[in-house]
N, C-alpha and C. Protein backbone atom coordinates (compact mmCIF):
# COMPACT_ATOMS: atom_id res chain seq x y z
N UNK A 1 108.52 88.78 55.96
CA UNK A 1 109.18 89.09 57.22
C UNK A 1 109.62 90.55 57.22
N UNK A 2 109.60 91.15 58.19
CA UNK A 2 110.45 92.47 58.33
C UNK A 2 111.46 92.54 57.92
N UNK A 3 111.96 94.15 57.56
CA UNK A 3 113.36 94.26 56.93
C UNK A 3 113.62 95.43 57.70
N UNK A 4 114.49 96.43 57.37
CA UNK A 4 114.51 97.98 57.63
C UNK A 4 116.42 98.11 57.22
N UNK A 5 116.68 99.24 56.79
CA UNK A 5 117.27 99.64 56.47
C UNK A 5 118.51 101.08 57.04
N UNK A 6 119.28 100.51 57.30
CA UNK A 6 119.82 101.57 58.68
C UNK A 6 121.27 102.05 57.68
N UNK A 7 121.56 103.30 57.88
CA UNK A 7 122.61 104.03 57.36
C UNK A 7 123.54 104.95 58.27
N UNK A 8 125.21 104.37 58.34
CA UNK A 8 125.68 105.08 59.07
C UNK A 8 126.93 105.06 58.56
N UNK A 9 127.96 106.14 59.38
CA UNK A 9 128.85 106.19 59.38
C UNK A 9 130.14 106.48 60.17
N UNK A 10 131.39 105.65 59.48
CA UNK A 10 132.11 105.03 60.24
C UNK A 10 133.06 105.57 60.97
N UNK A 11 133.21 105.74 62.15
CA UNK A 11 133.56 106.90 63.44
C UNK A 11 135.30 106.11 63.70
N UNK A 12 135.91 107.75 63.83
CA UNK A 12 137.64 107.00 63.77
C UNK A 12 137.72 106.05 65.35
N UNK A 13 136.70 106.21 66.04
CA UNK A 13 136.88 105.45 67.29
C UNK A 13 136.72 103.63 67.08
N UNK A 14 136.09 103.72 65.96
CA UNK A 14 135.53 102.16 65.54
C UNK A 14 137.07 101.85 64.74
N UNK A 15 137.40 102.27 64.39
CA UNK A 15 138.96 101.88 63.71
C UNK A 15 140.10 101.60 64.31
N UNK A 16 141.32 100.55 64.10
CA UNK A 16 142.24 99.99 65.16
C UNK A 16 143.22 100.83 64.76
N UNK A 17 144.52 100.79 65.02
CA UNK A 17 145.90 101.38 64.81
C UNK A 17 146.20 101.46 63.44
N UNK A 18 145.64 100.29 62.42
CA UNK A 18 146.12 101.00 61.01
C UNK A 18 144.79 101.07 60.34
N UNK A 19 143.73 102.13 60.70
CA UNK A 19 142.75 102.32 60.50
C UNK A 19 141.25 101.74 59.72
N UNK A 20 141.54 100.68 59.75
CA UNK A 20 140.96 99.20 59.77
C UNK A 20 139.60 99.57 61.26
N UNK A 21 138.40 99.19 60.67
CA UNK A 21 137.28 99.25 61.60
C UNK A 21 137.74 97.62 62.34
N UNK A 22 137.71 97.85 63.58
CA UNK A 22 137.74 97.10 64.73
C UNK A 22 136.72 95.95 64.64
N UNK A 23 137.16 94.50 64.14
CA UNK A 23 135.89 93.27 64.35
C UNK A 23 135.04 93.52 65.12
N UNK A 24 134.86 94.00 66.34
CA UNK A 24 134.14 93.88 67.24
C UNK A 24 132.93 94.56 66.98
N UNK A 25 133.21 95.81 66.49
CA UNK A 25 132.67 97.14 65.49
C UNK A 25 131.42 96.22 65.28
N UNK A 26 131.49 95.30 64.05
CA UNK A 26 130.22 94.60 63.29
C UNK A 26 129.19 94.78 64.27
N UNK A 27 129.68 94.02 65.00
CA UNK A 27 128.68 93.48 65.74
C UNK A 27 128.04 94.22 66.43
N UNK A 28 128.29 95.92 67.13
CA UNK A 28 128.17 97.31 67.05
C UNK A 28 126.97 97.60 66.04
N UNK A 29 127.62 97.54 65.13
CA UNK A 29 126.10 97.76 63.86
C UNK A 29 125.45 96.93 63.32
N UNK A 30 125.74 95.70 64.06
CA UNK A 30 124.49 94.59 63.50
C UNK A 30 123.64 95.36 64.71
N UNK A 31 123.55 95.47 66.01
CA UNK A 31 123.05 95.57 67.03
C UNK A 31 122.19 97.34 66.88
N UNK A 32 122.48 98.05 66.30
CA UNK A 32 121.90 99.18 66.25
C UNK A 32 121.27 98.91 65.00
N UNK A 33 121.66 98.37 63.61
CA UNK A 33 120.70 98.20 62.98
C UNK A 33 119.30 96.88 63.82
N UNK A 34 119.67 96.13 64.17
CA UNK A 34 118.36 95.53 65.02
C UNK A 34 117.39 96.24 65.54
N UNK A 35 118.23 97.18 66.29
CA UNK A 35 117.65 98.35 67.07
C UNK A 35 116.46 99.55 66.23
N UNK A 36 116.78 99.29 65.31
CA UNK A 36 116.26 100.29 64.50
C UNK A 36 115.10 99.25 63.68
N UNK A 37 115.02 97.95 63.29
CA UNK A 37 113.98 97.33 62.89
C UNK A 37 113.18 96.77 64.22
N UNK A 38 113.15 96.67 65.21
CA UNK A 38 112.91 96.74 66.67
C UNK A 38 111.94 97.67 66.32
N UNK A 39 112.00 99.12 66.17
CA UNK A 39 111.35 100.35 65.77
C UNK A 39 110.73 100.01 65.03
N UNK A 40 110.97 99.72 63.84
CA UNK A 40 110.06 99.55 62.69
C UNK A 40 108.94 99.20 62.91
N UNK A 41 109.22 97.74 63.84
CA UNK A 41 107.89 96.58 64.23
C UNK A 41 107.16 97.45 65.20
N UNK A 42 107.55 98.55 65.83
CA UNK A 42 106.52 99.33 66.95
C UNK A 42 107.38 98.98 68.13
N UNK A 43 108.74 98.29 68.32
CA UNK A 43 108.65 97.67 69.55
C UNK A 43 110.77 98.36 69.82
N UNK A 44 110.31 99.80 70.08
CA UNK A 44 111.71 100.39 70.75
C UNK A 44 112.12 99.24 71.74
N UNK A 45 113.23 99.05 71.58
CA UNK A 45 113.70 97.75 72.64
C UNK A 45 113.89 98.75 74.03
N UNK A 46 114.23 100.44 74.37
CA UNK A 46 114.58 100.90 75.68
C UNK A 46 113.03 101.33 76.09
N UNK A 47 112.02 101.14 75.44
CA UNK A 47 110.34 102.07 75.35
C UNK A 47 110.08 100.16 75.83
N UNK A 48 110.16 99.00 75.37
CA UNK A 48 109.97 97.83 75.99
C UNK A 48 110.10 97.62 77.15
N UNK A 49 111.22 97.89 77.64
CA UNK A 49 112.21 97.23 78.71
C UNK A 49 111.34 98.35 79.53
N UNK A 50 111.29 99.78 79.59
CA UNK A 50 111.57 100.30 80.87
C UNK A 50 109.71 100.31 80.90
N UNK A 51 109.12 100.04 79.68
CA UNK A 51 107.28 100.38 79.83
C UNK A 51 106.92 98.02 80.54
N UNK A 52 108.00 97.33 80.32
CA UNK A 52 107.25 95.78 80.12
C UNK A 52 107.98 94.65 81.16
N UNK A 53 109.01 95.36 80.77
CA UNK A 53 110.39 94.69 81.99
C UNK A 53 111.32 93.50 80.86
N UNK A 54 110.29 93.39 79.68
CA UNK A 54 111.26 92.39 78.75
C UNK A 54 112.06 93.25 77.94
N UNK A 55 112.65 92.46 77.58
CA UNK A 55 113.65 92.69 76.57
C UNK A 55 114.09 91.96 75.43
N UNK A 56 115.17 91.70 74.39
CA UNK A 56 115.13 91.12 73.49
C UNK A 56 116.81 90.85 73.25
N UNK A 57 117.44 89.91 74.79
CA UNK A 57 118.46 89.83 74.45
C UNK A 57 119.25 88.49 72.90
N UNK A 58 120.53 88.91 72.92
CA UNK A 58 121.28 88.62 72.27
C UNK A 58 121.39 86.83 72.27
N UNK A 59 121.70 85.86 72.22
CA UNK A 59 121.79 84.28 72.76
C UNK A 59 123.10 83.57 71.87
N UNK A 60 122.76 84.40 70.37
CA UNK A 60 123.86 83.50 69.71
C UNK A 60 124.36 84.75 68.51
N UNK A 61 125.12 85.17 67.81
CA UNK A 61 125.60 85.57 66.63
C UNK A 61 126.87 85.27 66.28
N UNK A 62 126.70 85.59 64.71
CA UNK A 62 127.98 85.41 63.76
C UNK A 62 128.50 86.68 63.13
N UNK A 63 129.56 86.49 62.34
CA UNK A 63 129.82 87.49 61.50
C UNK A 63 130.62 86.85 60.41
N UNK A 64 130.81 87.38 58.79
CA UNK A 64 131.67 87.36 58.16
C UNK A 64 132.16 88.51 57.90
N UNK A 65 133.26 89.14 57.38
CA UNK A 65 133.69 89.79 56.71
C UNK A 65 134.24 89.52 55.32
N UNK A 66 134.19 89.86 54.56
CA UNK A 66 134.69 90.24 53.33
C UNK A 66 135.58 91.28 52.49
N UNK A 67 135.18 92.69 52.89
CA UNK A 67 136.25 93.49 52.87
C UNK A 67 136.62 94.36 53.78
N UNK A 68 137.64 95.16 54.08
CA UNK A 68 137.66 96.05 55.23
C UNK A 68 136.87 97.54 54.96
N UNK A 69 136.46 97.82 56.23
CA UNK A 69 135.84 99.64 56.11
C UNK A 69 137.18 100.18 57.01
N UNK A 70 136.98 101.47 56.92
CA UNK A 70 137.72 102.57 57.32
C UNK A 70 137.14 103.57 57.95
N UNK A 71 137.68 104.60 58.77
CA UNK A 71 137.64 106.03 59.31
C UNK A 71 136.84 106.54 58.17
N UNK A 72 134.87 107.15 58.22
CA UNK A 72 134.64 108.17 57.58
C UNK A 72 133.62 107.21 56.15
N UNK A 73 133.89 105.88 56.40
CA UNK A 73 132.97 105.12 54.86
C UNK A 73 131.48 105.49 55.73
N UNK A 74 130.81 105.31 54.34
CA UNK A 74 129.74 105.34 54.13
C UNK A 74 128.83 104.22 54.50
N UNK A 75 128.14 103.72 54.64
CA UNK A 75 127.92 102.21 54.90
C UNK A 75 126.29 102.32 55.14
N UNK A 76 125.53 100.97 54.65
CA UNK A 76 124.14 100.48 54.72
C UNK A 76 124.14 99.34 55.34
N UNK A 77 123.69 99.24 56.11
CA UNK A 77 123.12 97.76 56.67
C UNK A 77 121.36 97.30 56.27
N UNK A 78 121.16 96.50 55.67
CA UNK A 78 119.87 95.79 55.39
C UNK A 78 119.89 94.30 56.39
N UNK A 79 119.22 94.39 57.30
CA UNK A 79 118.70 93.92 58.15
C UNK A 79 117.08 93.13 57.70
N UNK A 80 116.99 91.95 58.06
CA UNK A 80 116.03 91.60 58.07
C UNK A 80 115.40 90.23 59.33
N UNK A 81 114.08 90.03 59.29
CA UNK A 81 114.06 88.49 60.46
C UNK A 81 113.98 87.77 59.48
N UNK A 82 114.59 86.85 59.49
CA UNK A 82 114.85 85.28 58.71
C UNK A 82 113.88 84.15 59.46
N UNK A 83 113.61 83.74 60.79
CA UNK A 83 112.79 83.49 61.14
C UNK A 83 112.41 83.80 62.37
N UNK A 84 111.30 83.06 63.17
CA UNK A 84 110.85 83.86 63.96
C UNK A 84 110.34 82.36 64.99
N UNK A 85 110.70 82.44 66.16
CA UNK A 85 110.47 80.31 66.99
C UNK A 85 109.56 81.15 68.41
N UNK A 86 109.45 80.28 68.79
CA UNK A 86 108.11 80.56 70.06
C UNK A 86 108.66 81.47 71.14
N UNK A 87 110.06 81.45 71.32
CA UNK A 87 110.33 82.27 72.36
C UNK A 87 111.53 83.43 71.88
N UNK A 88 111.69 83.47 70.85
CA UNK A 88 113.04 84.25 70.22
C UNK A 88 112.66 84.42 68.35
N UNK A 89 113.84 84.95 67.89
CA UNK A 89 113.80 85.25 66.46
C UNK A 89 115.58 85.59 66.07
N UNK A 90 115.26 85.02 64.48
CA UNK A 90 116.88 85.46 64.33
C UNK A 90 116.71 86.33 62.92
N UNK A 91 117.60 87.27 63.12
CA UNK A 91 117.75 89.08 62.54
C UNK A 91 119.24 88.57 61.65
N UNK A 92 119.14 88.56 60.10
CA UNK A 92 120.07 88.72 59.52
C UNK A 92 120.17 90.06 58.91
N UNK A 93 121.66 90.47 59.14
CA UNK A 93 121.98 91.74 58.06
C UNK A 93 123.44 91.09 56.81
N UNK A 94 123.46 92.09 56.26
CA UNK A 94 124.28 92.84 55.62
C UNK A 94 124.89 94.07 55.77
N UNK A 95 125.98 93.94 55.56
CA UNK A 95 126.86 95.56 55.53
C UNK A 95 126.97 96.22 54.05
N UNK A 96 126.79 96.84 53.37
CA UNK A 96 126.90 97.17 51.99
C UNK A 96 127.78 98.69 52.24
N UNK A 97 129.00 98.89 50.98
CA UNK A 97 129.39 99.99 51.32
C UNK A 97 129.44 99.94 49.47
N UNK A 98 129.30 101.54 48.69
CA UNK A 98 128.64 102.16 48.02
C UNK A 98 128.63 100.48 47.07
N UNK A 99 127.31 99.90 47.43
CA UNK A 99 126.90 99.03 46.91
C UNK A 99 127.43 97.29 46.91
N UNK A 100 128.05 97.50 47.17
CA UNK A 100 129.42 96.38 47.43
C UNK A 100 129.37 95.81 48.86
N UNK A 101 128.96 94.22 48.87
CA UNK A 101 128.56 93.65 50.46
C UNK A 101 129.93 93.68 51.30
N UNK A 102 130.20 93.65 52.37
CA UNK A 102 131.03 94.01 53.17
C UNK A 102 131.03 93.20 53.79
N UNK A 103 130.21 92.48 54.63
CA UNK A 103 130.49 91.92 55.76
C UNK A 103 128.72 91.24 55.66
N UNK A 104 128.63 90.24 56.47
CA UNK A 104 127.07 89.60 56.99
C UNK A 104 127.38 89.04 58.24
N UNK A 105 126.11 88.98 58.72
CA UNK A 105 125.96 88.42 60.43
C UNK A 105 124.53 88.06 60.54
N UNK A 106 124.76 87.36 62.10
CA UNK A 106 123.37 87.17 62.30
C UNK A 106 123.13 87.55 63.76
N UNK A 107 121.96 87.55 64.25
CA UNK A 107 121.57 87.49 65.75
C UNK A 107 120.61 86.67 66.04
N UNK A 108 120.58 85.58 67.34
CA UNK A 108 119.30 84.98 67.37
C UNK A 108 119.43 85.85 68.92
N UNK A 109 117.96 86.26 68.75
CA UNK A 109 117.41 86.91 69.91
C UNK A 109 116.36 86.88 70.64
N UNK A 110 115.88 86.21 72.03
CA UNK A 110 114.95 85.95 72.69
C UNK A 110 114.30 86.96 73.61
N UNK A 111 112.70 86.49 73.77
CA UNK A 111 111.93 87.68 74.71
C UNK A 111 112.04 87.10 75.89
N UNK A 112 112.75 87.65 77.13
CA UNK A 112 113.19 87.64 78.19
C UNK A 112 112.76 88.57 79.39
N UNK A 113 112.72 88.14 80.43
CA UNK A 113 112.24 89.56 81.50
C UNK A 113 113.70 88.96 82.92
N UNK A 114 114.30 89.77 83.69
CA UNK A 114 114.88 89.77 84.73
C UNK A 114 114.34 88.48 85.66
N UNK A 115 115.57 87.49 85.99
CA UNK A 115 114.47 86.42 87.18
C UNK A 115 115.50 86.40 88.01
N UNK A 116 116.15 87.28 88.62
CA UNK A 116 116.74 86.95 89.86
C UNK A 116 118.21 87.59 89.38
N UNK A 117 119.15 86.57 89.31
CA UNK A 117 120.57 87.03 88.59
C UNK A 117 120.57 86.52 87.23
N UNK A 118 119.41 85.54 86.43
CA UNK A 118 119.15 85.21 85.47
C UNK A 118 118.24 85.80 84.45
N UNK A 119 118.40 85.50 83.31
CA UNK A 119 116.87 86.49 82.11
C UNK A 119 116.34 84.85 81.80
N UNK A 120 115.07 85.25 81.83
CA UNK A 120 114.06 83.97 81.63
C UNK A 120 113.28 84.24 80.09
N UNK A 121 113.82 83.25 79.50
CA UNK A 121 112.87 83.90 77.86
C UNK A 121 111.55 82.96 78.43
N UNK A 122 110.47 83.88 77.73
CA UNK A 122 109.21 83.30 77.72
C UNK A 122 108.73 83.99 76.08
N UNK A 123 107.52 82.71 76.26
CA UNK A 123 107.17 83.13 74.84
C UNK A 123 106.71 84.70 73.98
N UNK A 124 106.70 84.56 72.91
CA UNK A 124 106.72 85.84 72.72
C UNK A 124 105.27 86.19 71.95
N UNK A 125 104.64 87.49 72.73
CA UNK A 125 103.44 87.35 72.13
C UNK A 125 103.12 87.88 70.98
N UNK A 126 101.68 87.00 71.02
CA UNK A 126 101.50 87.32 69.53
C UNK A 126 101.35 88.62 68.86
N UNK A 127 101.28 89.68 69.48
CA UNK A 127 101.21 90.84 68.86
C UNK A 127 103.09 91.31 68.05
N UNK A 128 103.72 90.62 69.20
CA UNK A 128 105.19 91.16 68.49
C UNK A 128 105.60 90.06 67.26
N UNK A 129 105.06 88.49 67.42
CA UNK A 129 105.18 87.50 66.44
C UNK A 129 104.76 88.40 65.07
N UNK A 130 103.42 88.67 65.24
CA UNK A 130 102.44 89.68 63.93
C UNK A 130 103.50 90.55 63.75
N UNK A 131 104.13 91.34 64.21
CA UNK A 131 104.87 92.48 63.48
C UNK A 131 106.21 92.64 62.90
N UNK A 132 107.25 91.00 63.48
CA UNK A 132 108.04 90.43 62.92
C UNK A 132 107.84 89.55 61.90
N UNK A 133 106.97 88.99 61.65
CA UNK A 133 106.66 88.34 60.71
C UNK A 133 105.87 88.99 59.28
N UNK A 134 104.83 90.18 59.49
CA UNK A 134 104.31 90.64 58.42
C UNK A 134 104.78 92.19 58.35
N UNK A 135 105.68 92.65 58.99
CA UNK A 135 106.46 93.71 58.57
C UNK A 135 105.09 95.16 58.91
């Protein structure tokens, strides 16, 4: 399955009043690391949407935490697809900070196009199945 590997760091805006990164945050960089194995597979999710009309929204995620980040850490996310179902796929990461897991999550995420005031997942073709699945 695909993986990719995204590296960033942690902005005092992502941090609450006693400089503790904001829960919400995770889910912030589960979503840009996605974004970035999205790329990997060939398939920019904003180069999708504005060249196909689909997209690859969000349907369900989690998070744990384990320890806190701060204003200025260092941080890796390893991202990978765990599996991959006829109309969607679910994207697990990790947070690693200098080596040490941080936090995990998941995303299950479906191929969808605009149907009115609703997103309609339809299946997902096989060219994007092939590139989530054999990396």
């Amino acid at each position: 399955m695909l993986e990719a590997r995204t590296r960033l760091r942690v902005r005092f805006g992502e941090t609450d009043a006693v400089g503790v990164v904001f829960y919400p945050n995770y889910y912030t960089f589960f979503d840009l690391a996605a974004d970035a194995l999205l790329r990997e597979a060939g398939y920019p999710p904003a180069e999708v949407l504005r060249n196909t009309g689909f997209s690859f929204p969000i349907v369900q995620s989690g998070a744990r935490i384990f320890a806190p980040l701060f204003h200025d850490d260092e941080i890796e996310i390893a991202s990978r697809v765990a599996e991959v179902r006829t109309r969607g796929f679910r994207v697990e990461h990790e947070i690693f900070k200098s080596g040490n897991r941080i936090a995990e999550g998941f995303e299950i995420r479906v191929h969808a196009r605009r149907a009115g005031d609703w997103l309609e997942a339809v299946a997902l073709p096989e060219a994007v199945r092939k590139a989530l699945t054999e990396g």
